[in-house]
Protein backbone atom coordinates (compact mmCIF):
# COMPACT_ATOMS: atom_id res chain seq x y z
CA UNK A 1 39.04 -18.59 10.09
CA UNK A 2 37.34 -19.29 7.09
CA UNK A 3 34.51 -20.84 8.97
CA UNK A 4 33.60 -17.50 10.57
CA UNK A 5 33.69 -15.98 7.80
CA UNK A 6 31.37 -17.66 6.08
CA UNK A 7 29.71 -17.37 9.34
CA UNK A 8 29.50 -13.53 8.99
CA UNK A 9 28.50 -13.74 5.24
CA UNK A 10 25.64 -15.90 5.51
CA UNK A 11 24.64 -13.70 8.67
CA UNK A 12 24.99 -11.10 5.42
CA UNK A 13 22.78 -12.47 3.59
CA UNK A 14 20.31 -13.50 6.22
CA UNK A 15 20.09 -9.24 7.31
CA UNK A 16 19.45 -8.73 3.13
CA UNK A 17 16.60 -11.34 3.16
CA UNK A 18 14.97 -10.34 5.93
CA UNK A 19 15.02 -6.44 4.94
CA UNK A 20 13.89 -7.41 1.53
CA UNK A 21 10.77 -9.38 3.66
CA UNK A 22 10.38 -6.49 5.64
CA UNK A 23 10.16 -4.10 2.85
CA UNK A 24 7.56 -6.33 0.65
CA UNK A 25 5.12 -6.50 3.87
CA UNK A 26 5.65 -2.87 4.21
CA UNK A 27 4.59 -2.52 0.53
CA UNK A 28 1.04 -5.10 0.94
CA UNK A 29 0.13 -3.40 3.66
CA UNK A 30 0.21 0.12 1.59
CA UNK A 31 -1.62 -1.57 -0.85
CA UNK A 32 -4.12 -3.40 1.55
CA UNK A 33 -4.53 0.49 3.09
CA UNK A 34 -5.30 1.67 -0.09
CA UNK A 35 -8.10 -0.45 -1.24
CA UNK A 36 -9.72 -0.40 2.01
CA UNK A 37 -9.91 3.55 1.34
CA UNK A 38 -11.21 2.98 -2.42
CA UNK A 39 -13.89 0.42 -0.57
CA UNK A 40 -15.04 3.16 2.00
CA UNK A 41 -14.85 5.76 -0.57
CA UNK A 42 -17.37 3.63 -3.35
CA UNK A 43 -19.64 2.91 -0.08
CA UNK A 44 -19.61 6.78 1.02
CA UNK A 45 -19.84 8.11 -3.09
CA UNK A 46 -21.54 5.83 -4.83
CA UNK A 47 -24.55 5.42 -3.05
CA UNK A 48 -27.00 8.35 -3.93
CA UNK A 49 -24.56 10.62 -4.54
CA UNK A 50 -25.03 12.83 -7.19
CA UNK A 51 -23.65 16.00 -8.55
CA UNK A 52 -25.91 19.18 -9.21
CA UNK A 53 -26.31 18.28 -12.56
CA UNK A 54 -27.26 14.78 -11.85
CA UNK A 55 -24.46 12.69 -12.72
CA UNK A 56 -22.39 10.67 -10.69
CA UNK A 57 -19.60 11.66 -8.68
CA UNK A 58 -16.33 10.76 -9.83
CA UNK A 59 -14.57 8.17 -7.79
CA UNK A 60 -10.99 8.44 -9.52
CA UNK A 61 -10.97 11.97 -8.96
CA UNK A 62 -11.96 11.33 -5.20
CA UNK A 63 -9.00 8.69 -4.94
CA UNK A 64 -6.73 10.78 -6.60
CA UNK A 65 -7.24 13.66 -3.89
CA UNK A 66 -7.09 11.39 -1.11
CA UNK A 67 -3.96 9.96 -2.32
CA UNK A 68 -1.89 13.37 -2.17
CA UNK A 69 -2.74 12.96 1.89
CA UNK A 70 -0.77 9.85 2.30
């Protein structure tokens, strides 16, 4: 008896790992996502582009708008 149920607790344990390995791949991909974005966005913004009065165009306030889509 006490074999199964350190059977079940290390199957426990096993379910907790592999959630928590789950979640953190869940998490790099987010953050992969994201800087792919914030490299398309400096390629699309930051190349020419230029306000009326001539300066640049903020990318932070770009990544912050984009950012209330996802």
């Amino acid at each position: 008896m006490a074999s199964f149920q350190n059977m079940l607790k290390s199957m426990k344990q096993t379910h907790l790992v592999l959630e928590m390995m789950m979640k953190s791949s869940l998490t790099i991909l987010e953050m992969m996502m994201k800087t792919l974005m914030i490299s398309k966005l400096n390629q699309v913004f930051l190349h020419d582009k230029f306000s009326e009065d001539g300066s640049t165009v903020g990318i932070l306030a770009i990544i912050n708008q984009e950012e209330k889509f996802i």
